[in-house]
PDB file of N, CA and C in Angstrom:
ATOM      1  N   UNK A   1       0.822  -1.188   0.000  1.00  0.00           N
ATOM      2  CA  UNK A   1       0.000   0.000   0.000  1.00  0.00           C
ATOM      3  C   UNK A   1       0.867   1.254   0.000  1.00  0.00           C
ATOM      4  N   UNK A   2       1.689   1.582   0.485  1.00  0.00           N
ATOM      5  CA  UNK A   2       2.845   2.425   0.518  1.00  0.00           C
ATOM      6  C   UNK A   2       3.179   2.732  -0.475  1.00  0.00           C
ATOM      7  N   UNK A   3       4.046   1.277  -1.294  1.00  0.00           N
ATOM      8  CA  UNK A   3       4.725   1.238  -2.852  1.00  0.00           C
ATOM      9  C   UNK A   3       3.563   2.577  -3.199  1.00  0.00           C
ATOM     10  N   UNK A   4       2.242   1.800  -3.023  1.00  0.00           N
ATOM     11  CA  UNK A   4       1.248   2.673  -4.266  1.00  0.00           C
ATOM     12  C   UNK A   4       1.544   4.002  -3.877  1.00  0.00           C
ATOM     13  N   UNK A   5       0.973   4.550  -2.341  1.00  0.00           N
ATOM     14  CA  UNK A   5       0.780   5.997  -2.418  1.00  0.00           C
ATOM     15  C   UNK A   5       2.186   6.880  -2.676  1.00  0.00           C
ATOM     16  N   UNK A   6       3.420   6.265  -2.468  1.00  0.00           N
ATOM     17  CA  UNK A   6       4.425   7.105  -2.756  1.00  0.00           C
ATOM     18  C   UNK A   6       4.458   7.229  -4.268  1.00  0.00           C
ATOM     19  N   UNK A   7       3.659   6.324  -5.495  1.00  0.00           N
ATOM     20  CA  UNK A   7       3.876   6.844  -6.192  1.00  0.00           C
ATOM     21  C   UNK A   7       2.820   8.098  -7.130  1.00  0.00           C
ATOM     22  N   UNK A   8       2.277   7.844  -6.163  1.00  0.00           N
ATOM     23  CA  UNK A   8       0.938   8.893  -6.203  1.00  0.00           C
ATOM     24  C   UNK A   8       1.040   9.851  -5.022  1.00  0.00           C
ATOM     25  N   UNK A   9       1.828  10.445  -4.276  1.00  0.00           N
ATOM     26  CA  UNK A   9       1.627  11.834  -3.260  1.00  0.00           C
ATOM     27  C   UNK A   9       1.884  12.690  -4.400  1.00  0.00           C
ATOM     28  N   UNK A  10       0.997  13.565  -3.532  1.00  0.00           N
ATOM     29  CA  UNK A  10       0.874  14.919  -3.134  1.00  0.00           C
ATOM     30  C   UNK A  10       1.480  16.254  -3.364  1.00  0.00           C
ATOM     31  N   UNK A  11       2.584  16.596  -3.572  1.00  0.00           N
ATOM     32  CA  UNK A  11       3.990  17.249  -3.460  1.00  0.00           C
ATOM     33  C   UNK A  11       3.410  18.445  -2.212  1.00  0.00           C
ATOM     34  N   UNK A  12       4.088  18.679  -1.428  1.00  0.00           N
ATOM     35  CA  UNK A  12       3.522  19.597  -0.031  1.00  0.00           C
ATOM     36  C   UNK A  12       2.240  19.421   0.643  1.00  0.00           C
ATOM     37  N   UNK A  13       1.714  18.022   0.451  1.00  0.00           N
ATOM     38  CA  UNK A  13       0.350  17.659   1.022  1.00  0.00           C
ATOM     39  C   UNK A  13       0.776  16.401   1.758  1.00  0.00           C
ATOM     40  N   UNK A  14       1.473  15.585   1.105  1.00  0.00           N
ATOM     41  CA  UNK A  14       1.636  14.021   1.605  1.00  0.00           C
ATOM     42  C   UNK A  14       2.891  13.703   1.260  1.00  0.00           C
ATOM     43  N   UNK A  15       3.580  12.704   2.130  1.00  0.00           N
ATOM     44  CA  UNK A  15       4.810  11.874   1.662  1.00  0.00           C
ATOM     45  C   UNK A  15       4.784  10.713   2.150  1.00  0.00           C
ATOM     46  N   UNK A  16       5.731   9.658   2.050  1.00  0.00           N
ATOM     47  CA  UNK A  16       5.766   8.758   2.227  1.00  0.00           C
ATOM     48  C   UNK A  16       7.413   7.979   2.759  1.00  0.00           C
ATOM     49  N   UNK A  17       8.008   7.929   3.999  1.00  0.00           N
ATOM     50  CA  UNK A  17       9.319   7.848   3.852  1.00  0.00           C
ATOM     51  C   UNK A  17       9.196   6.812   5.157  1.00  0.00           C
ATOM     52  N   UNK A  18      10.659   6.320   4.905  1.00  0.00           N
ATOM     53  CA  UNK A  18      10.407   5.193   5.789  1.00  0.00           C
ATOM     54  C   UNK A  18       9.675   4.658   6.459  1.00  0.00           C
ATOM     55  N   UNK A  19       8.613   4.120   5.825  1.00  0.00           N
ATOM     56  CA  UNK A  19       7.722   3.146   6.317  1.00  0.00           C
ATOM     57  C   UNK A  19       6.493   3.966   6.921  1.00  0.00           C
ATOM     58  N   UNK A  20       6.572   5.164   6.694  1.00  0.00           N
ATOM     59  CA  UNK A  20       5.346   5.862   7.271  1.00  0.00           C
ATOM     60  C   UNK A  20       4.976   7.257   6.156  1.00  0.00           C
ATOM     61  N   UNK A  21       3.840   7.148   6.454  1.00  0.00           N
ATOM     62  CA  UNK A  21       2.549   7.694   5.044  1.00  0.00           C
ATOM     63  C   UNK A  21       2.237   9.201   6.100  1.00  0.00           C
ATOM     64  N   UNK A  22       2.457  10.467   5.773  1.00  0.00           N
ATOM     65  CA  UNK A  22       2.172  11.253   6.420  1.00  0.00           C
ATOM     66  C   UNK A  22       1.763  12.370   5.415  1.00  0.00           C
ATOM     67  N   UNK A  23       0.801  13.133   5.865  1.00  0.00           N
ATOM     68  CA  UNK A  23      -0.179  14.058   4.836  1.00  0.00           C
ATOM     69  C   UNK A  23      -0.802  14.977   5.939  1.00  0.00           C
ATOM     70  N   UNK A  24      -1.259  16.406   5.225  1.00  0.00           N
ATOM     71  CA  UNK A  24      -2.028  17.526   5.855  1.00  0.00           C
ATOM     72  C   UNK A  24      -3.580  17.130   5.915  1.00  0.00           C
ATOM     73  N   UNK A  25      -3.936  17.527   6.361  1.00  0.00           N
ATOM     74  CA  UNK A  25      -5.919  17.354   6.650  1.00  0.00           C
ATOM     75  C   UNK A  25      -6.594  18.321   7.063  1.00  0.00           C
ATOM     76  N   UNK A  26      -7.421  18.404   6.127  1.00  0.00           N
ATOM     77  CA  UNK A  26      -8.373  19.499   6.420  1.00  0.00           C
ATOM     78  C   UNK A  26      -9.429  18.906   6.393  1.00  0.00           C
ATOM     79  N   UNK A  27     -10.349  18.630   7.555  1.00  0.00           N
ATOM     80  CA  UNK A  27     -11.850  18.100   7.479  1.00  0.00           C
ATOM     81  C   UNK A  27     -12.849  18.876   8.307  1.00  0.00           C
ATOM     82  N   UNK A  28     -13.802  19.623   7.187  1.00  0.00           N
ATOM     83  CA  UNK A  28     -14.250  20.729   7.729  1.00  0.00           C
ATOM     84  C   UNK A  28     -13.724  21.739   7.987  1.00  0.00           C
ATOM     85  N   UNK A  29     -13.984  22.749   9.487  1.00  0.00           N
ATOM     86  CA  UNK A  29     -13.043  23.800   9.358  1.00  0.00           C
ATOM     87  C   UNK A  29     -11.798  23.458  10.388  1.00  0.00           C
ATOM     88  N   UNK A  30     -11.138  22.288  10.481  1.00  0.00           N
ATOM     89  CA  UNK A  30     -10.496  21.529  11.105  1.00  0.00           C
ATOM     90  C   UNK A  30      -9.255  21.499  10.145  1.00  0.00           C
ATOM     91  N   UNK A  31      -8.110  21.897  10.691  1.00  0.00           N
ATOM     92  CA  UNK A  31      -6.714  21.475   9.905  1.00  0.00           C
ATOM     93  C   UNK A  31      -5.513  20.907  10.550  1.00  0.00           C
ATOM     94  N   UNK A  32      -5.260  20.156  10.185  1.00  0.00           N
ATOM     95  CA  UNK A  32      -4.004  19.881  10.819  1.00  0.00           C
ATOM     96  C   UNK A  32      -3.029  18.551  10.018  1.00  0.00           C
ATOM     97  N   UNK A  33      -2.555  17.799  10.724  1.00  0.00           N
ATOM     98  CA  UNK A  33      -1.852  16.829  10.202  1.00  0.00           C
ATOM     99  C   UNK A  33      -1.532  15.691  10.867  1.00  0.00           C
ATOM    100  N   UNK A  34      -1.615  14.125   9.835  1.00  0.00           N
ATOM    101  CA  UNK A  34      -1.829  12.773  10.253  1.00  0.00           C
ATOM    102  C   UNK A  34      -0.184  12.129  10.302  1.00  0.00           C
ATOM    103  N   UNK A  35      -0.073  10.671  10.788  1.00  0.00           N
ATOM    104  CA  UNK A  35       1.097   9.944  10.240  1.00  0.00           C
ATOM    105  C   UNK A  35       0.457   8.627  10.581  1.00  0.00           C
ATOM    106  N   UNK A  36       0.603   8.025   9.503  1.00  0.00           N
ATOM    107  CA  UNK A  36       0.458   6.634   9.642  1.00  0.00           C
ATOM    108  C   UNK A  36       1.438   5.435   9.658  1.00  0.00           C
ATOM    109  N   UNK A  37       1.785   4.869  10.401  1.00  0.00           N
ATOM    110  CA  UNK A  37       3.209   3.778  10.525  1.00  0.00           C
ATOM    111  C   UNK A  37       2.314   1.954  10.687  1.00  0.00           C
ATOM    112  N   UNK A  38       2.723   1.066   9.730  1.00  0.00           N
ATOM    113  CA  UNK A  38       2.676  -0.316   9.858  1.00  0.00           C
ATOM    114  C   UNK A  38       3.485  -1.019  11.108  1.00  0.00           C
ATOM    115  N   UNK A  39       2.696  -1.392  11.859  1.00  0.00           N
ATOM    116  CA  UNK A  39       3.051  -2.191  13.134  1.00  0.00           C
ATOM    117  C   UNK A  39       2.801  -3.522  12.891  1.00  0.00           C
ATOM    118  N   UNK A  40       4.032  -4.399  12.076  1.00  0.00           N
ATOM    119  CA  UNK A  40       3.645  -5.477  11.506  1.00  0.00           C
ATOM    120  C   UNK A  40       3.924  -6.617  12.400  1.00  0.00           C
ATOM    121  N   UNK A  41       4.342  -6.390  13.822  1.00  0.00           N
ATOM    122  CA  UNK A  41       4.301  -7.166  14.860  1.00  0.00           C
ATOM    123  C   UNK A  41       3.343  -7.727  15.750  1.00  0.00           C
ATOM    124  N   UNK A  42       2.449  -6.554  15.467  1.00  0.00           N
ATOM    125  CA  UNK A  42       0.714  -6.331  16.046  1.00  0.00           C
ATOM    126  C   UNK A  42      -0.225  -6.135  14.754  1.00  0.00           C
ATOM    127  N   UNK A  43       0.381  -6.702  13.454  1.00  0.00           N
ATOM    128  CA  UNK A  43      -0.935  -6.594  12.491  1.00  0.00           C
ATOM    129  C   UNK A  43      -1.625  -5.231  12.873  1.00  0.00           C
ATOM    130  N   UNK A  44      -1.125  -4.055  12.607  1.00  0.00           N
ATOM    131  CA  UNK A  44      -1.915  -3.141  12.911  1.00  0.00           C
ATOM    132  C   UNK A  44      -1.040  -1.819  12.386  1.00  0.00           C
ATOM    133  N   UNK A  45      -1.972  -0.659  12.491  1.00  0.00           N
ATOM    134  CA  UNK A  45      -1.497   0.572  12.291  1.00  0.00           C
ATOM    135  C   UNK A  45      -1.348   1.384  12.983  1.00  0.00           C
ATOM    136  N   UNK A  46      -0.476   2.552  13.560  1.00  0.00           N
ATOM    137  CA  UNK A  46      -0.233   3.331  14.237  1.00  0.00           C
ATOM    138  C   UNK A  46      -0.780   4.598  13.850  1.00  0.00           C
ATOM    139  N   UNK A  47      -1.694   5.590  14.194  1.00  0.00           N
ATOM    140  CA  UNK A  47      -2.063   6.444  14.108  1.00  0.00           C
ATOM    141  C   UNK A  47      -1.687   7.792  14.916  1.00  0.00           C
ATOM    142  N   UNK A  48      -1.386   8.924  13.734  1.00  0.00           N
ATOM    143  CA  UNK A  48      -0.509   9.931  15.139  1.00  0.00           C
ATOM    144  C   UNK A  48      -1.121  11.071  14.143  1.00  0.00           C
ATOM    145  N   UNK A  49      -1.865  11.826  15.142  1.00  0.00           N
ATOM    146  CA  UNK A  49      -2.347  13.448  14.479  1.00  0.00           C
ATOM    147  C   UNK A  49      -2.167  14.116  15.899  1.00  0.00           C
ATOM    148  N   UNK A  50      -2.047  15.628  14.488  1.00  0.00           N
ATOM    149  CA  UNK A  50      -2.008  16.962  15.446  1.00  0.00           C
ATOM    150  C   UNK A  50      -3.528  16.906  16.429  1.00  0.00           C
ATOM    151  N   UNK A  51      -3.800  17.729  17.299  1.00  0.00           N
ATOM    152  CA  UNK A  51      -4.347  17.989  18.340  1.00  0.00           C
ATOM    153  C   UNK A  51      -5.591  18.475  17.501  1.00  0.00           C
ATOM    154  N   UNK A  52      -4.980  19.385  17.072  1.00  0.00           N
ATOM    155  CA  UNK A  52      -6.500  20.224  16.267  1.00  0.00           C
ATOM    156  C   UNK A  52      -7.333  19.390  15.431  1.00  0.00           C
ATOM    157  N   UNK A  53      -7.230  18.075  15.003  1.00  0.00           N
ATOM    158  CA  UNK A  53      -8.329  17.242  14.364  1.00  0.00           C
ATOM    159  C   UNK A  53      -8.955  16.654  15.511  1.00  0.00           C
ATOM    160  N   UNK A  54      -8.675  16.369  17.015  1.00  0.00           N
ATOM    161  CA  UNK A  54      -9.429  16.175  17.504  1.00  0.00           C
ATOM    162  C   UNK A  54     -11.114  15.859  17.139  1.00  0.00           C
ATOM    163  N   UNK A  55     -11.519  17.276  17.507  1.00  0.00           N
ATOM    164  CA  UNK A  55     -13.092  17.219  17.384  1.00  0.00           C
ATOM    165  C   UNK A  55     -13.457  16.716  16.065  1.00  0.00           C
ATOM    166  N   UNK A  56     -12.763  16.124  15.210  1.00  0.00           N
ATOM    167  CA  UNK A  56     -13.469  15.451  13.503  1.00  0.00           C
ATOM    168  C   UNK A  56     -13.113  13.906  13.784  1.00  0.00           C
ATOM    169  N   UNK A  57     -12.520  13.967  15.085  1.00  0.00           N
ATOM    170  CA  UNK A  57     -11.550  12.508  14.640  1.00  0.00           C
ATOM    171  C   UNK A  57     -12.106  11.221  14.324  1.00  0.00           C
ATOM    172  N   UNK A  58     -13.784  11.220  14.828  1.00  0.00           N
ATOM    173  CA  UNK A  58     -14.397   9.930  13.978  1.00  0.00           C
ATOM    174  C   UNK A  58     -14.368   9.853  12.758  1.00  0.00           C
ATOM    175  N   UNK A  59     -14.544  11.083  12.148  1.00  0.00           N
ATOM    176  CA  UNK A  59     -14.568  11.078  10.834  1.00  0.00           C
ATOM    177  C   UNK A  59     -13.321  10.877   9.989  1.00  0.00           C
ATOM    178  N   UNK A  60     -12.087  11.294  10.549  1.00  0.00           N
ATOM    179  CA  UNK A  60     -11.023  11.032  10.090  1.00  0.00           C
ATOM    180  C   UNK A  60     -10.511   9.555  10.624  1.00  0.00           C
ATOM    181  N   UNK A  61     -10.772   8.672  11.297  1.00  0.00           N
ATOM    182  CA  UNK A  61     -10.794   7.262  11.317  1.00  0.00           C
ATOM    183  C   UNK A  61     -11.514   6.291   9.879  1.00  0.00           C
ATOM    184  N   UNK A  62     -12.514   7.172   9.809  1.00  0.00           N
ATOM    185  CA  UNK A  62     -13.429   6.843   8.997  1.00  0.00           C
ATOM    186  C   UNK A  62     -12.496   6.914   7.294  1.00  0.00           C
ATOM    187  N   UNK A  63     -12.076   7.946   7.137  1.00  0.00           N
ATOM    188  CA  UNK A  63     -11.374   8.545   6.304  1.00  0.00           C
ATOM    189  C   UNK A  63      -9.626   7.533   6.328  1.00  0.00           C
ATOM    190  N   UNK A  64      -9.237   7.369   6.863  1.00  0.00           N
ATOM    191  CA  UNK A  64      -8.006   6.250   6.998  1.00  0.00           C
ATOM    192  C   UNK A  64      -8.648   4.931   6.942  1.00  0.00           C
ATOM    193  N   UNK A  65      -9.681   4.498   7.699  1.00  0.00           N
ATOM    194  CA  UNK A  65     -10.375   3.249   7.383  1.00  0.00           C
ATOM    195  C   UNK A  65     -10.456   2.899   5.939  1.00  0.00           C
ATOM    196  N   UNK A  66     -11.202   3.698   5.348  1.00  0.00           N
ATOM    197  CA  UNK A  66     -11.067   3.916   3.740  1.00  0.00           C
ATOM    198  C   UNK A  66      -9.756   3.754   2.902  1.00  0.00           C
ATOM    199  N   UNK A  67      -9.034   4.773   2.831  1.00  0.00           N
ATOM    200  CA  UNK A  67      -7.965   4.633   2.615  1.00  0.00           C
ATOM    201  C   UNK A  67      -6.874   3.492   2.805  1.00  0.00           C
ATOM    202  N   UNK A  68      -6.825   3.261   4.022  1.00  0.00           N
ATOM    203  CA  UNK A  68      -6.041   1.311   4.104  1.00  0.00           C
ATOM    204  C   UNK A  68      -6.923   0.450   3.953  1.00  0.00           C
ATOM    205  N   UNK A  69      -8.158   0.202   3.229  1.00  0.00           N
ATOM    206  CA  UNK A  69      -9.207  -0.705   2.707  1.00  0.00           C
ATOM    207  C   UNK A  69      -8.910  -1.557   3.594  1.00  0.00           C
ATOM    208  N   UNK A  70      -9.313  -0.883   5.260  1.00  0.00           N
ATOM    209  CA  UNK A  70      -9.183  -2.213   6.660  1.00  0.00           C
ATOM    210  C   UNK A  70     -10.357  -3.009   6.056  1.00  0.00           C
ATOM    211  N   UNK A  71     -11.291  -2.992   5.429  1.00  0.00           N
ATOM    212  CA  UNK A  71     -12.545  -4.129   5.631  1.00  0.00           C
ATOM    213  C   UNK A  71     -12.023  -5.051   4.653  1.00  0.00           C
ATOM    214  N   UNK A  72     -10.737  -5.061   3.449  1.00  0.00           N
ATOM    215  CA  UNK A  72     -10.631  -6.126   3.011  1.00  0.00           C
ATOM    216  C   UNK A  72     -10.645  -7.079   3.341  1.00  0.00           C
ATOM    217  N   UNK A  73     -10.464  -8.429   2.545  1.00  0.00           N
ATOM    218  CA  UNK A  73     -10.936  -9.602   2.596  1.00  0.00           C
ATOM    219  C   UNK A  73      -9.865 -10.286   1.771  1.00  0.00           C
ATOM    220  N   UNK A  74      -8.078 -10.910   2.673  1.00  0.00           N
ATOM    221  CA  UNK A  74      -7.310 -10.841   1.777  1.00  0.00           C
ATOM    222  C   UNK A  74      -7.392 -12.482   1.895  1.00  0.00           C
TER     223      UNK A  74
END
């Protein structure tokens, strides 16, 4: 999933560097910024945002849920 989005960022929105996917967010009148890291010891993802998405943050779960297609079926 990585391979893909590094070859598809952003240029000053998103990157992708060692092993972690990090991008700006604006949801609603909410801005700030995410990082996402593979915790392949715990099958899982690490999630790290600024403070100020707080109050959206279901929605931005919602929004990464999407994005790492967690409901696949591999």
């Amino acid at each position: 999933m990585l391979d893909f989005l590094q070859t598809h960022v952003i240029k000053e929105v998103e990157s992708v560097q060692d092993g972690v996917y990090r991008r700006t967010v604006a949801l609603g009148s909410c801005r700030g910024w995410i990082s996402v890291a593979h915790l392949p010891q715990k099958s899982a993802l690490q999630v790290t945002f600024s403070t100020s998405l707080t109050p959206v943050l279901p929605l931005l779960l919602r929004c990464l849920h999407d994005l790492f297609d967690l409901n696949a079926q591999p």
